[in-house]
N, C-alpha and C. Protein backbone atom coordinates (compact mmCIF):
# COMPACT_ATOMS: atom_id res chain seq x y z
N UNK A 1 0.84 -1.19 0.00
CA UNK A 1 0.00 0.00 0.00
C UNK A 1 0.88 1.25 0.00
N UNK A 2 0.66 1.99 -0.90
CA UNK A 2 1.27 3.45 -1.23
C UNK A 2 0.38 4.53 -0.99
N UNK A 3 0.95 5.05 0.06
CA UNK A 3 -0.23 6.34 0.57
C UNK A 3 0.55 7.72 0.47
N UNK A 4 0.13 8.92 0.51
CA UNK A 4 0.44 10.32 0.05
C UNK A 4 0.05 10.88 0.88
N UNK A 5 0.54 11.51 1.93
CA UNK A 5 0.14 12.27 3.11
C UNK A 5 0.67 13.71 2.70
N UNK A 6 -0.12 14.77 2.45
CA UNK A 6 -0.28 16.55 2.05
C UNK A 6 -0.35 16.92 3.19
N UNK A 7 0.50 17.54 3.80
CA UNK A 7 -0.19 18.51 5.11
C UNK A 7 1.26 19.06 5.30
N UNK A 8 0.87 20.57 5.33
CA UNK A 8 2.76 21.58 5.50
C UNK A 8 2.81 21.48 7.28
N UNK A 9 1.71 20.63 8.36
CA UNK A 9 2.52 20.92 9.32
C UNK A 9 2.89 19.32 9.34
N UNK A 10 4.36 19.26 10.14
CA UNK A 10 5.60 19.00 9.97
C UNK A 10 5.45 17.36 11.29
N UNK A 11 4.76 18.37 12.11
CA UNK A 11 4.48 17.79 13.65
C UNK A 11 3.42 16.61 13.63
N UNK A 12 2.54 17.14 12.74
CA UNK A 12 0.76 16.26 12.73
C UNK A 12 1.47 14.95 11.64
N UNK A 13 2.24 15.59 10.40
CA UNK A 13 2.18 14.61 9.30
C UNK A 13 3.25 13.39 9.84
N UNK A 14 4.26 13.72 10.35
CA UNK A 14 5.19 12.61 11.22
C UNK A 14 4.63 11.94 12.76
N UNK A 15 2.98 12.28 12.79
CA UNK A 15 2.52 11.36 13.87
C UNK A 15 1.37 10.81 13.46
N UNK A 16 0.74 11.32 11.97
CA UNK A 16 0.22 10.11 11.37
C UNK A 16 0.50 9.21 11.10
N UNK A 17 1.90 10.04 10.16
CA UNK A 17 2.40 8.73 9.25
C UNK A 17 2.82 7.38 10.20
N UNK A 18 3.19 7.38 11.24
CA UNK A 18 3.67 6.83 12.42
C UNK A 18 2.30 5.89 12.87
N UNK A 19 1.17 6.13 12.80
CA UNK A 19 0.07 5.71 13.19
C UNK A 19 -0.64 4.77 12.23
N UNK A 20 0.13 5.46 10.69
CA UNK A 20 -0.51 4.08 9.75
C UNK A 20 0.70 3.32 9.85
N UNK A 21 1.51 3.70 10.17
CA UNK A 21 2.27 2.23 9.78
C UNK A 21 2.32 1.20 10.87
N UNK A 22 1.56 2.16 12.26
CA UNK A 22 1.58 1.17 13.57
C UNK A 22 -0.13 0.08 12.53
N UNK A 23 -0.83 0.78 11.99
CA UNK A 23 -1.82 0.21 11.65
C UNK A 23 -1.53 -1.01 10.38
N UNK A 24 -0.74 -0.42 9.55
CA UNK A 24 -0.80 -1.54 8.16
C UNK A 24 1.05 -0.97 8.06
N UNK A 25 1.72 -2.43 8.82
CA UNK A 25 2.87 -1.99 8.63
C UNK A 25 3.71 -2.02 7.47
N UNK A 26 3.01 -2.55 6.45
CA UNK A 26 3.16 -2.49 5.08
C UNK A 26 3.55 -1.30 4.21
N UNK A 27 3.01 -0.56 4.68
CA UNK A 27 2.31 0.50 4.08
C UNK A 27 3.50 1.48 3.53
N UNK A 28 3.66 1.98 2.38
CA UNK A 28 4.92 3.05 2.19
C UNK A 28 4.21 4.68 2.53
N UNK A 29 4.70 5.30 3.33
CA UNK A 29 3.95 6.98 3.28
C UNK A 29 4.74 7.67 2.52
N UNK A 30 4.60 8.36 1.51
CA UNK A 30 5.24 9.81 0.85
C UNK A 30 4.41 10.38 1.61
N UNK A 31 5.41 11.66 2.27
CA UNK A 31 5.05 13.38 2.51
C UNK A 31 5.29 14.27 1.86
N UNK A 32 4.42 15.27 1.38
CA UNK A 32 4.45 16.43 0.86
C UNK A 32 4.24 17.74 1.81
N UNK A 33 4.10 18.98 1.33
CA UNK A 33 3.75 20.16 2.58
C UNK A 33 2.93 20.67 2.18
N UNK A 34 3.04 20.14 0.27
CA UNK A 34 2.07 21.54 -0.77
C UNK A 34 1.54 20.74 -1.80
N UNK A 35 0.52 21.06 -2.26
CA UNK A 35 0.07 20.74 -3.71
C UNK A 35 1.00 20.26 -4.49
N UNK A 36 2.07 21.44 -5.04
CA UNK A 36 2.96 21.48 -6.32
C UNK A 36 3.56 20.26 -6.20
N UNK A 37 4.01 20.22 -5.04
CA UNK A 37 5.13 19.28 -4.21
C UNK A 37 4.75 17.71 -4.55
N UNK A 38 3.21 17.50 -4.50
CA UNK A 38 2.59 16.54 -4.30
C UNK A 38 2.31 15.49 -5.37
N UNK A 39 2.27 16.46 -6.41
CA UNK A 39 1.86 16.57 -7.78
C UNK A 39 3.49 15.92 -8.39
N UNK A 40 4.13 15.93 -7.66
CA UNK A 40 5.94 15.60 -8.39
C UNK A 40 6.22 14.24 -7.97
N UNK A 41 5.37 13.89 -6.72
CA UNK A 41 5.60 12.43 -5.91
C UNK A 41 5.29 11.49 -6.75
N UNK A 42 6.21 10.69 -7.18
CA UNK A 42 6.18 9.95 -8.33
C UNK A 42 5.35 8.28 -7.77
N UNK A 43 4.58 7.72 -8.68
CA UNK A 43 3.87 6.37 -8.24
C UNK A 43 2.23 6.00 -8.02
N UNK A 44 2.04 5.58 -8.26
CA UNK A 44 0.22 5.23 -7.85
C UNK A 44 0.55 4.99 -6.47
N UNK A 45 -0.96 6.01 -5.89
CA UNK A 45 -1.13 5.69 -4.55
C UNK A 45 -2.24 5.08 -4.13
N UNK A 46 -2.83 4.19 -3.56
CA UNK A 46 -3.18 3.24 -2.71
C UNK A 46 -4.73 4.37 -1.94
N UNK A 47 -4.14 5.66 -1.36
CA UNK A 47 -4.59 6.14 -0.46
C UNK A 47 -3.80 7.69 -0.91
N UNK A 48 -4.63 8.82 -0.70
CA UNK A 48 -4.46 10.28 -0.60
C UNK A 48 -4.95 11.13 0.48
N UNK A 49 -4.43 11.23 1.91
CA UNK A 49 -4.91 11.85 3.06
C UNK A 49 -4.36 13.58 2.61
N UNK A 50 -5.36 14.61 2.66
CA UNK A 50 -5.12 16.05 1.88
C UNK A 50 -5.24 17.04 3.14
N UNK A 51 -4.29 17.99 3.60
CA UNK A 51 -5.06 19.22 4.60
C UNK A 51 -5.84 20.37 3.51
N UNK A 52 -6.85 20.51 3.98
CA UNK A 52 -7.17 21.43 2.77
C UNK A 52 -6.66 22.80 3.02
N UNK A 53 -5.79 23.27 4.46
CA UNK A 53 -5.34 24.71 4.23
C UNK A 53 -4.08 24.58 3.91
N UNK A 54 -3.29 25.05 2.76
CA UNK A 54 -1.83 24.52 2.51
C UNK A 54 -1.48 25.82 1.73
N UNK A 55 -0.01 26.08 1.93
CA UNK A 55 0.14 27.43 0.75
C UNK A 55 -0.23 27.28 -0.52
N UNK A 56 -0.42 28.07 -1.08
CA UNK A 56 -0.57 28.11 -2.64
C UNK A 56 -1.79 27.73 -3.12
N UNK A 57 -2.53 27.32 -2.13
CA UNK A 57 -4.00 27.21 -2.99
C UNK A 57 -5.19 27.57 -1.68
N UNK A 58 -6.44 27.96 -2.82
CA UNK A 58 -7.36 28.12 -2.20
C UNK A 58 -8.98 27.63 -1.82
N UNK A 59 -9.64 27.44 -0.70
CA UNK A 59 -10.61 26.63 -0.74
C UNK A 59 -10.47 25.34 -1.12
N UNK A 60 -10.82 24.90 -1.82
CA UNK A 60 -10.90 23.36 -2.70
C UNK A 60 -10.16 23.11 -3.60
N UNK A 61 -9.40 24.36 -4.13
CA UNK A 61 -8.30 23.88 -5.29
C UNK A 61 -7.48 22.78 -5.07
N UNK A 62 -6.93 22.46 -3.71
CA UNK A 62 -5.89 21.15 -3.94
C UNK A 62 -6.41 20.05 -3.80
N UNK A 63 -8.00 19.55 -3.78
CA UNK A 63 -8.65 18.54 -4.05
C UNK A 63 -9.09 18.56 -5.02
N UNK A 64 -9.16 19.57 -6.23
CA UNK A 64 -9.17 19.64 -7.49
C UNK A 64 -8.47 19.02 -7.93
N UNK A 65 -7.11 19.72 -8.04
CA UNK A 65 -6.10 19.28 -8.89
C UNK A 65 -5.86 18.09 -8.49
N UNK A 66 -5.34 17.56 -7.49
CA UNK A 66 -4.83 16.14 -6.86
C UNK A 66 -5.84 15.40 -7.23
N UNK A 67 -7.49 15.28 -7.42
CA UNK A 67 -8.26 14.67 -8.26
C UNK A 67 -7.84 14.34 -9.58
N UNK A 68 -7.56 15.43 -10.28
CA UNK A 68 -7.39 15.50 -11.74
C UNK A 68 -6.49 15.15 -11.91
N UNK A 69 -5.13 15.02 -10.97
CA UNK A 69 -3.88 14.39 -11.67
C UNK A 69 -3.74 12.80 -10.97
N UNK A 70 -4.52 12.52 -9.85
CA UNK A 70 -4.78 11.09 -9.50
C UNK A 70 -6.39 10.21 -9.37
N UNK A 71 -6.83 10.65 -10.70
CA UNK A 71 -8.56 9.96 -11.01
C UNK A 71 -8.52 8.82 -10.23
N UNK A 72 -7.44 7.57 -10.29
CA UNK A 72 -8.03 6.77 -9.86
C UNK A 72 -7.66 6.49 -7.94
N UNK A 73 -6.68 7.01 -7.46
CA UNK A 73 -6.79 7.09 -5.76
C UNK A 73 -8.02 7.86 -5.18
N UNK A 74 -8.22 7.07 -4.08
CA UNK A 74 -9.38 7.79 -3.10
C UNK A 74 -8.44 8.80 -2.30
N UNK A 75 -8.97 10.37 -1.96
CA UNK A 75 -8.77 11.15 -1.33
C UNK A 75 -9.84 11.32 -0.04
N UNK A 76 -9.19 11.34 1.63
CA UNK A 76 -9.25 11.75 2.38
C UNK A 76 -8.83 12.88 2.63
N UNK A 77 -9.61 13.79 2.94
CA UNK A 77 -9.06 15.29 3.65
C UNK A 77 -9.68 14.62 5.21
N UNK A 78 -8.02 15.59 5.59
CA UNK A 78 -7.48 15.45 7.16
C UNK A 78 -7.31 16.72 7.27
N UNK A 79 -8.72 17.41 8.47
CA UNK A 79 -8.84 19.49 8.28
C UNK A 79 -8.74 19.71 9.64
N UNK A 80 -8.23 20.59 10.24
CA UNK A 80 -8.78 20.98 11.24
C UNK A 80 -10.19 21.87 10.77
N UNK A 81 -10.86 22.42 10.05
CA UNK A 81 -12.16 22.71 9.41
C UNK A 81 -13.03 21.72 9.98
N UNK A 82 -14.26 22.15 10.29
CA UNK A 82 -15.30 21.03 10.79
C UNK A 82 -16.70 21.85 10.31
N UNK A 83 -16.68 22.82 9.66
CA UNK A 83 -18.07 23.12 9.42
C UNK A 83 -18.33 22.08 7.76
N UNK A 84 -19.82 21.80 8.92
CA UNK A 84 -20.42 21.23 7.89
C UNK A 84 -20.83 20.81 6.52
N UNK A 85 -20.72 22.06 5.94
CA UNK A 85 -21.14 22.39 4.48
C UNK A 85 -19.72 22.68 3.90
N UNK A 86 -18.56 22.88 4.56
CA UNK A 86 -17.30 22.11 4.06
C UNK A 86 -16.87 20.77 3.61
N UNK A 87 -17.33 20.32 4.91
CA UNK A 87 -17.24 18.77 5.07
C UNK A 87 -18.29 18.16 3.13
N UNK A 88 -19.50 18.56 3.39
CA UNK A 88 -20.72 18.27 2.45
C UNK A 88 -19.81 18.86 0.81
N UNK A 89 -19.07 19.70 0.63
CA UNK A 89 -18.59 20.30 -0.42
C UNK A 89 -17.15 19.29 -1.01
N UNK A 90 -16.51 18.82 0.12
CA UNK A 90 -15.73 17.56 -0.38
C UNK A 90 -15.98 16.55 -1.01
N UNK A 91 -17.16 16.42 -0.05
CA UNK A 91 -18.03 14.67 -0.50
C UNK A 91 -18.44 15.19 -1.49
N UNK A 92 -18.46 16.24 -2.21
CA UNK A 92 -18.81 16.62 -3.70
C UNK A 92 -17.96 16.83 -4.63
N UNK A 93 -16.97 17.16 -4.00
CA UNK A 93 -16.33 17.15 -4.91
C UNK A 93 -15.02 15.93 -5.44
N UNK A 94 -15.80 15.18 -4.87
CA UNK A 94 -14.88 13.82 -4.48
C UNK A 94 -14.25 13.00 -3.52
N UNK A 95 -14.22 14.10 -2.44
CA UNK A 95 -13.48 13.10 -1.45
C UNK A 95 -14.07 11.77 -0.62
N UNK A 96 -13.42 11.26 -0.38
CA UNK A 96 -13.30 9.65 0.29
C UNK A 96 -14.51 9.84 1.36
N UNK A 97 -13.87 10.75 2.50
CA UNK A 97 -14.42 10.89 3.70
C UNK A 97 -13.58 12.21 4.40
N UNK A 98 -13.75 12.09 5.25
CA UNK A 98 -13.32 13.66 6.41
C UNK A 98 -13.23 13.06 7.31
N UNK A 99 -11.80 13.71 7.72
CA UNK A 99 -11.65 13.77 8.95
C UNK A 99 -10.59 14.82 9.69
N UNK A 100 -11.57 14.40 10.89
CA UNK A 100 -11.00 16.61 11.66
C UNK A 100 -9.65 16.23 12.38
N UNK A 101 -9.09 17.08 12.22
CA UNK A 101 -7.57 16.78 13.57
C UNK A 101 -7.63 17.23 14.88
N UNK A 102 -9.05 17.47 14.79
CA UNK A 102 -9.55 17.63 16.10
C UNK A 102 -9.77 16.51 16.84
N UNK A 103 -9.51 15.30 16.29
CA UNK A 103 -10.51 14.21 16.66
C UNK A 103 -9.34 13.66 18.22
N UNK A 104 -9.94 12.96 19.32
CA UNK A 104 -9.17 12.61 19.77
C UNK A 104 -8.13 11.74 19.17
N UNK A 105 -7.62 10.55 20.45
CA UNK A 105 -6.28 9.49 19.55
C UNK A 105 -7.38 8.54 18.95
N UNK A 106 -8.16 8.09 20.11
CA UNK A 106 -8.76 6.73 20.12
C UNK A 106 -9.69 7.15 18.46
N UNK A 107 -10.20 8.41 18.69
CA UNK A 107 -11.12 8.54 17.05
C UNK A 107 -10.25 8.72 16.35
N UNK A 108 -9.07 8.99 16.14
CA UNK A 108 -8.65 9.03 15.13
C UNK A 108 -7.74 7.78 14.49
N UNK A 109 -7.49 7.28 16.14
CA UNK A 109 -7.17 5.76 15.08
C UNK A 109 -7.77 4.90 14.55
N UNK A 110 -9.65 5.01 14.91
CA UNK A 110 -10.17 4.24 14.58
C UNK A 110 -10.76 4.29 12.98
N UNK A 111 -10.83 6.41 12.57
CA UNK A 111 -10.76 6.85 11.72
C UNK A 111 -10.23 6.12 10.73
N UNK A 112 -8.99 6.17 11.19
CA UNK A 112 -7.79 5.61 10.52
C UNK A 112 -7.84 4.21 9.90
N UNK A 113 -8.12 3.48 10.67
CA UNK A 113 -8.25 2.00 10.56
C UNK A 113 -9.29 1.46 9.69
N UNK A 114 -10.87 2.46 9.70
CA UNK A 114 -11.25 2.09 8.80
C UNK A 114 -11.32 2.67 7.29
N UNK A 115 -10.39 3.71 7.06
CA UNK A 115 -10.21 4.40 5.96
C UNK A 115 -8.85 2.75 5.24
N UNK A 116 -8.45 2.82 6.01
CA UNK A 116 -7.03 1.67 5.77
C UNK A 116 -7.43 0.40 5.42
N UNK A 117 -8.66 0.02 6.04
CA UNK A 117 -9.57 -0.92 5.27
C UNK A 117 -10.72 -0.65 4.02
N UNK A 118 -10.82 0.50 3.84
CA UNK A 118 -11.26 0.86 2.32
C UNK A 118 -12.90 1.19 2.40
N UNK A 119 -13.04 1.52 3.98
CA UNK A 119 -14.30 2.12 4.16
C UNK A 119 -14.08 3.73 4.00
N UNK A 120 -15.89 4.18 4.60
CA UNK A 120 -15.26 5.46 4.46
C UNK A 120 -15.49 6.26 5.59
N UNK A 121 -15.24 7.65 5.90
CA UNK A 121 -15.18 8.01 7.69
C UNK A 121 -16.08 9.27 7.36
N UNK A 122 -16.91 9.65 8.08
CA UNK A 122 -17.37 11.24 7.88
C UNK A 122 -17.35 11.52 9.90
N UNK A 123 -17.21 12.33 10.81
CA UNK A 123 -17.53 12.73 11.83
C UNK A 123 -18.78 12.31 12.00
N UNK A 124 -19.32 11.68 13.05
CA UNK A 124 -20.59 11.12 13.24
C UNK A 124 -21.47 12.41 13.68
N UNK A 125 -21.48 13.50 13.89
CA UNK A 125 -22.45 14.68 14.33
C UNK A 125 -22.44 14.66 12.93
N UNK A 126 -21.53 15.09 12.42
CA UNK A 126 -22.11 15.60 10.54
C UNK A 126 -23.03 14.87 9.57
N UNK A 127 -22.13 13.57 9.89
CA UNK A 127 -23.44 12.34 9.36
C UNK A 127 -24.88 12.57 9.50
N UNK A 128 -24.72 12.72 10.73
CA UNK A 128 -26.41 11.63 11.33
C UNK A 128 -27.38 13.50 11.10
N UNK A 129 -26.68 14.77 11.03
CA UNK A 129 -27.41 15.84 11.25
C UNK A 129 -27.77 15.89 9.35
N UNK A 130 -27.51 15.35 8.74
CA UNK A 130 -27.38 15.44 7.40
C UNK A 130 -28.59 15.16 7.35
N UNK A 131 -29.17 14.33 7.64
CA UNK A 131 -30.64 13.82 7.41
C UNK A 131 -31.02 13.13 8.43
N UNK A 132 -31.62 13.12 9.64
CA UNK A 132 -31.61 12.38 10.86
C UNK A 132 -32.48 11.71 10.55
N UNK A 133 -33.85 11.78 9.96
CA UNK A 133 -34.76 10.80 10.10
C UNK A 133 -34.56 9.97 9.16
N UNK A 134 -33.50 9.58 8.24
CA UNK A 134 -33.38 8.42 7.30
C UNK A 134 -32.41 7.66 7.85
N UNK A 135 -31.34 8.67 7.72
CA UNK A 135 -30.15 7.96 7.73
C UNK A 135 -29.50 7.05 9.46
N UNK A 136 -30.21 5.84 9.58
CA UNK A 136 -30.41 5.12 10.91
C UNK A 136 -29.13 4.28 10.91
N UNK A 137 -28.40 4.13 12.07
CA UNK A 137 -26.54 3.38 12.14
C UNK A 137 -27.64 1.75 12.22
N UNK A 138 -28.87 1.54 12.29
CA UNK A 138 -29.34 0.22 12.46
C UNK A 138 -30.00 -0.07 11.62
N UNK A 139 -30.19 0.78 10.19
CA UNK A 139 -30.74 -0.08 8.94
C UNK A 139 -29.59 -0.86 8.55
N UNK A 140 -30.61 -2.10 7.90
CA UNK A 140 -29.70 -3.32 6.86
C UNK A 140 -29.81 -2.81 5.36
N UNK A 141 -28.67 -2.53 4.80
CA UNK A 141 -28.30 -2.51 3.31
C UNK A 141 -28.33 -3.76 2.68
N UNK A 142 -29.15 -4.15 1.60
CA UNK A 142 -28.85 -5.25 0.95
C UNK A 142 -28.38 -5.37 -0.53
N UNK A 143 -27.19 -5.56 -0.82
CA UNK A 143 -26.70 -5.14 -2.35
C UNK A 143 -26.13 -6.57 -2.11
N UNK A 144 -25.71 -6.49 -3.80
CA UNK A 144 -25.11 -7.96 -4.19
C UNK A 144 -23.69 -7.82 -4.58
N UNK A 145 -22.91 -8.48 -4.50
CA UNK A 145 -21.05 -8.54 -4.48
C UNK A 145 -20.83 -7.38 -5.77
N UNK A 146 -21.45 -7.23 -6.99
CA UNK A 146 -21.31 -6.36 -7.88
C UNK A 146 -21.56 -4.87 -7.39
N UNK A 147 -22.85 -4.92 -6.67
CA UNK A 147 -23.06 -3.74 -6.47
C UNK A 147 -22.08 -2.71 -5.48
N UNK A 148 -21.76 -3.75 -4.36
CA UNK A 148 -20.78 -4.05 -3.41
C UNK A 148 -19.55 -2.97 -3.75
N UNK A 149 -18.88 -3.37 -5.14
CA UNK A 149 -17.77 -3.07 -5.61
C UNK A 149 -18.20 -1.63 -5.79
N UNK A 150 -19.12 -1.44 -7.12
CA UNK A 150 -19.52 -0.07 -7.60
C UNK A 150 -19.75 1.01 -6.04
N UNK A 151 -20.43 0.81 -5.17
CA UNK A 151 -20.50 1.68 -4.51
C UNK A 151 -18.85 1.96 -3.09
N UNK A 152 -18.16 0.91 -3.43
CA UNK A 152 -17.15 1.31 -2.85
C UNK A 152 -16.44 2.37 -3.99
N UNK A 153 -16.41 2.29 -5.04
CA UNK A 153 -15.36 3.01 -5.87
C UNK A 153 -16.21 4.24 -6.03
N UNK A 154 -17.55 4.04 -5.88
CA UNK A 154 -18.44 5.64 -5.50
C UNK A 154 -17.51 6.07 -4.40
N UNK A 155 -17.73 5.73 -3.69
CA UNK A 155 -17.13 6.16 -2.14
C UNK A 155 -15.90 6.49 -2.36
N UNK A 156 -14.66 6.31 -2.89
CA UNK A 156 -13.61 6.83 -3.08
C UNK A 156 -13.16 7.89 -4.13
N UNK A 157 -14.68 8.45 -4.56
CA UNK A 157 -14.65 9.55 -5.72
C UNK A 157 -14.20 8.64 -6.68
N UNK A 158 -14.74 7.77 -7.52
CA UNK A 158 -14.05 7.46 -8.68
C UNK A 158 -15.33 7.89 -9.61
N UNK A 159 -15.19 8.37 -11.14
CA UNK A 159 -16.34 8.52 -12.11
C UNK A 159 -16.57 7.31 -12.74
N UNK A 160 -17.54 7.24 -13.58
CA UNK A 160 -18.12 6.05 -14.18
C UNK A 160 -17.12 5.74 -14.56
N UNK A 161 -16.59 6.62 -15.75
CA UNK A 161 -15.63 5.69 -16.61
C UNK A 161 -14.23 5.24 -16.52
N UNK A 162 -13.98 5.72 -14.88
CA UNK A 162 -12.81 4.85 -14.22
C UNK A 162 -13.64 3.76 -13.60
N UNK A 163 -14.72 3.60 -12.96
CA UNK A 163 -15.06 2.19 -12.48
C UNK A 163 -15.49 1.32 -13.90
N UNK A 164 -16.11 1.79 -14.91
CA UNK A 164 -16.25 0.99 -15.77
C UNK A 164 -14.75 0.23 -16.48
N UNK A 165 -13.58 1.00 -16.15
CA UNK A 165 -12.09 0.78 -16.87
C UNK A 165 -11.93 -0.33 -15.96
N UNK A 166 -11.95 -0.08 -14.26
CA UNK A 166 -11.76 -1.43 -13.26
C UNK A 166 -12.03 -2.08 -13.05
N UNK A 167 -13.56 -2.11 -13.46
CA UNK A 167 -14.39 -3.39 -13.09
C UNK A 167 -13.84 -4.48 -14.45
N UNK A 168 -13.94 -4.12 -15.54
CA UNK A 168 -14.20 -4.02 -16.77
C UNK A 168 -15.58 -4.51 -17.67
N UNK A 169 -16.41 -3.41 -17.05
CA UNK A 169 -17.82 -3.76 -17.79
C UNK A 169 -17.76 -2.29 -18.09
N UNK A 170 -19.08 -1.88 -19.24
CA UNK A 170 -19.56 -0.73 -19.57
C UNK A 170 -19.96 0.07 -19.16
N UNK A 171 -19.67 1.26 -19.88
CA UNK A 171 -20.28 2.39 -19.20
C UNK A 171 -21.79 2.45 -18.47
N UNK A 172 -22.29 1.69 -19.63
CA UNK A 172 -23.69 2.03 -19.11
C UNK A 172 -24.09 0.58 -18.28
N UNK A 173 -23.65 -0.36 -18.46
CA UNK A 173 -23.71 -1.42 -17.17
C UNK A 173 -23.58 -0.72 -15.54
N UNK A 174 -22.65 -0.07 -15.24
CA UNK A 174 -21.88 0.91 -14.80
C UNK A 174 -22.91 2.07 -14.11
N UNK A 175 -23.41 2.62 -14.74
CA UNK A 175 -24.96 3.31 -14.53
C UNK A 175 -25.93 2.80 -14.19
N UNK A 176 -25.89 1.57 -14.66
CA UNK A 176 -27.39 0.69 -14.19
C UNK A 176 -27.08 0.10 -12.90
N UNK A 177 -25.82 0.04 -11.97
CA UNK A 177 -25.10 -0.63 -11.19
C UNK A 177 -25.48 0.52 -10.23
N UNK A 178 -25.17 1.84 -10.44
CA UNK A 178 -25.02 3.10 -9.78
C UNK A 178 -26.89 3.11 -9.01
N UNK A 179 -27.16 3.24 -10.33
CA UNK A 179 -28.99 3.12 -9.83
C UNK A 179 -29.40 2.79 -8.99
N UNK A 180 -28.94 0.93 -9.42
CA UNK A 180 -29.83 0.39 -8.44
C UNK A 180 -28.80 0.64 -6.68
N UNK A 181 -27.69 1.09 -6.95
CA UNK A 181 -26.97 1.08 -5.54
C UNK A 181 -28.09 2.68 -4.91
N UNK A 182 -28.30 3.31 -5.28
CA UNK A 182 -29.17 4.32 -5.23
C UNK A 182 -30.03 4.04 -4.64
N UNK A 183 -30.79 2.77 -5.17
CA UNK A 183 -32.60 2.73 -4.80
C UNK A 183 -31.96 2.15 -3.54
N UNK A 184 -31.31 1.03 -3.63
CA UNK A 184 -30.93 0.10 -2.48
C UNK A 184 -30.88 1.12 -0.85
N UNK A 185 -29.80 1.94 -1.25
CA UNK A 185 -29.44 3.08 -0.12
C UNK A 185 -30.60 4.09 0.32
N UNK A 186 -31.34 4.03 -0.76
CA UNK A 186 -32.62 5.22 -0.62
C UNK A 186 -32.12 6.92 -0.85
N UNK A 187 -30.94 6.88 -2.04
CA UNK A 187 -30.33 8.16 -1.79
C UNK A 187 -30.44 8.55 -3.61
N UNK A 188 -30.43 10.10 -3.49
CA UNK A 188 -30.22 10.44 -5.25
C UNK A 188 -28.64 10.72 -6.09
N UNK A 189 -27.88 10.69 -4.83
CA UNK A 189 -27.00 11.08 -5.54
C UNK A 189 -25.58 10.53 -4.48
N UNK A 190 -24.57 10.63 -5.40
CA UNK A 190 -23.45 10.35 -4.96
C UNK A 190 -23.07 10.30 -3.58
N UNK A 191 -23.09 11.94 -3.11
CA UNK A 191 -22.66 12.69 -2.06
C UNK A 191 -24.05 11.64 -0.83
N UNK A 192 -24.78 11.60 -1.50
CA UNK A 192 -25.78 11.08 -0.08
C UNK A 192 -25.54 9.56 0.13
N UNK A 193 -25.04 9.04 -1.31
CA UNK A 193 -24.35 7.60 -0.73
C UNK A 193 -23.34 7.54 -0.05
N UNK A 194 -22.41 8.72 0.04
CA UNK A 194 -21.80 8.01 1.17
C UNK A 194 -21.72 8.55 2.40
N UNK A 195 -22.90 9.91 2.48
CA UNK A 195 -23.08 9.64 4.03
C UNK A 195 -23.61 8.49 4.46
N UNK A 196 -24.76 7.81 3.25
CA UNK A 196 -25.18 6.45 3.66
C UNK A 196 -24.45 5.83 4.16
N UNK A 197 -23.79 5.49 3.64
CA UNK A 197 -22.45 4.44 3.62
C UNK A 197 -21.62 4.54 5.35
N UNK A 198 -21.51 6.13 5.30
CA UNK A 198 -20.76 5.78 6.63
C UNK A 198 -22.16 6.02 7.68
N UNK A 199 -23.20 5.88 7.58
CA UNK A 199 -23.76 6.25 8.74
C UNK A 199 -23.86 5.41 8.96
N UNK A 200 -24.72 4.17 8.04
CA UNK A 200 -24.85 3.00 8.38
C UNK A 200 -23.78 1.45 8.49
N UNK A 201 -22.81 1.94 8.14
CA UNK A 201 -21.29 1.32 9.13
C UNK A 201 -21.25 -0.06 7.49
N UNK A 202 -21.54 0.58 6.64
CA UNK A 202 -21.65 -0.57 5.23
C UNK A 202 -20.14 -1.14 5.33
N UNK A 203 -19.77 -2.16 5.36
CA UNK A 203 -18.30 -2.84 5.24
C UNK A 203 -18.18 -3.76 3.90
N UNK A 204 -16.96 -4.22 3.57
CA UNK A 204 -16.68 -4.80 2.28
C UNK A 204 -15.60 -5.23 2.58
N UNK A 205 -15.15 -6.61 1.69
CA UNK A 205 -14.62 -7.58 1.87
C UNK A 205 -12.86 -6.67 1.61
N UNK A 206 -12.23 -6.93 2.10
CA UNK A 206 -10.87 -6.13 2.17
C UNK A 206 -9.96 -6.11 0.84
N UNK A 207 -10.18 -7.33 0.06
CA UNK A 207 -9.37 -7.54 -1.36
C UNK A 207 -10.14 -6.85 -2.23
N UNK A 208 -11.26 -5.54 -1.83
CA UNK A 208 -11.90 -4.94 -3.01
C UNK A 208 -11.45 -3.38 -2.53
N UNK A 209 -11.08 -3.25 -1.20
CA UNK A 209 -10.58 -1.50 -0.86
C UNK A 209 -9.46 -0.90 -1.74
């Protein structure tokens, strides 16, 4: 596993990186401080943990670009930021999941642990206030091993026509996959599958993260 840790402070990124490898000692970390920087780190990564305040860019730009120059890795932003409709503007614009550096150890290793297993993490106040009367941690999801796949690679920001390249079925197979993961979840769109996803604690078999 090849992961990409973005964050210019110095202190936080050498006691993560320290924390995944206590977690998946496998694991190789590149550090960056900046975008530009990030963008030069040579290799497919596995995993993309992002701070979204970093020099040289603004708002959402370095989950832009780091999207656009790595379509197929899932991006985590790791913020001290916790307002909401931040958080909601990632999950739109692709990211994995959120998570605050506010969080204690114990949440954040657990954060950790299940981002490292290929789930996805949102802060549980943000979750559950998103839609309280649907979104229940005790409904049963029922999808089938196909669908399974498609809505994990939802969950890691991937577009159709990178899951249609991985799976290797069609575009529009691909769409009809998306759908029914839709009706299944009870959600219209992307961003609400995966608050689904993490509210209701959805897990997947580890050789598909």
């Amino acid at each position: 596993m090849h992961i990409l840790l973005v964050d210019d402070h110095q202190l936080f990124s050498a006691g993560l990186g320290m924390l995944i490898r206590e977690l998946s000692p496998e694991a190789q970390v590149s550090i960056a401080n900046n975008v530009d920087r990030a963008l030069e780190v040579s290799g497919v990564f596995d995993l993309i943990l992002l701070d979204l305040h970093l020099p040289g860019v603004q708002g959402l730009d370095g989950l832009e670009r780091l999207k656009a120059a790595y379509e197929d890795s899932p991006i985590v932003v790791v913020s001290s930021e916790e307002n909401p409709q931040r958080i909601r503007e990632c999950i739109q614009r692709g990211a994995m999941g959120f998570v605050p550096k506010s969080s204690s150890t114990s949440e954040l290793f657990r954060s950790m642990r299940l981002i490292l297993d290929g789930r996805t993490y949102l802060p549980p106040s943000c979750v559950f206030a998103a839609n309280p009367t649907t979104l229940k941690a005790t409904d049963k999801v029922q999808l089938s091993p196909r669908q399974q796949e498609v809505l994990m690679k939802i969950i890691q920001g991937k577009p159709n026509k990178v899951i249609a390249r991985e799976l290797g079925i069609s575009d529009q197979t691909v769409k009809s996959h998306v759908m029914a993961v839709f009706g299944a979840l009870q959600v219209n769109n992307r961003t609400e599958a995966v608050y689904r996803a993490a509210a209701v604690g959805i897990s997947f078999p580890q050789d598909r993260a």
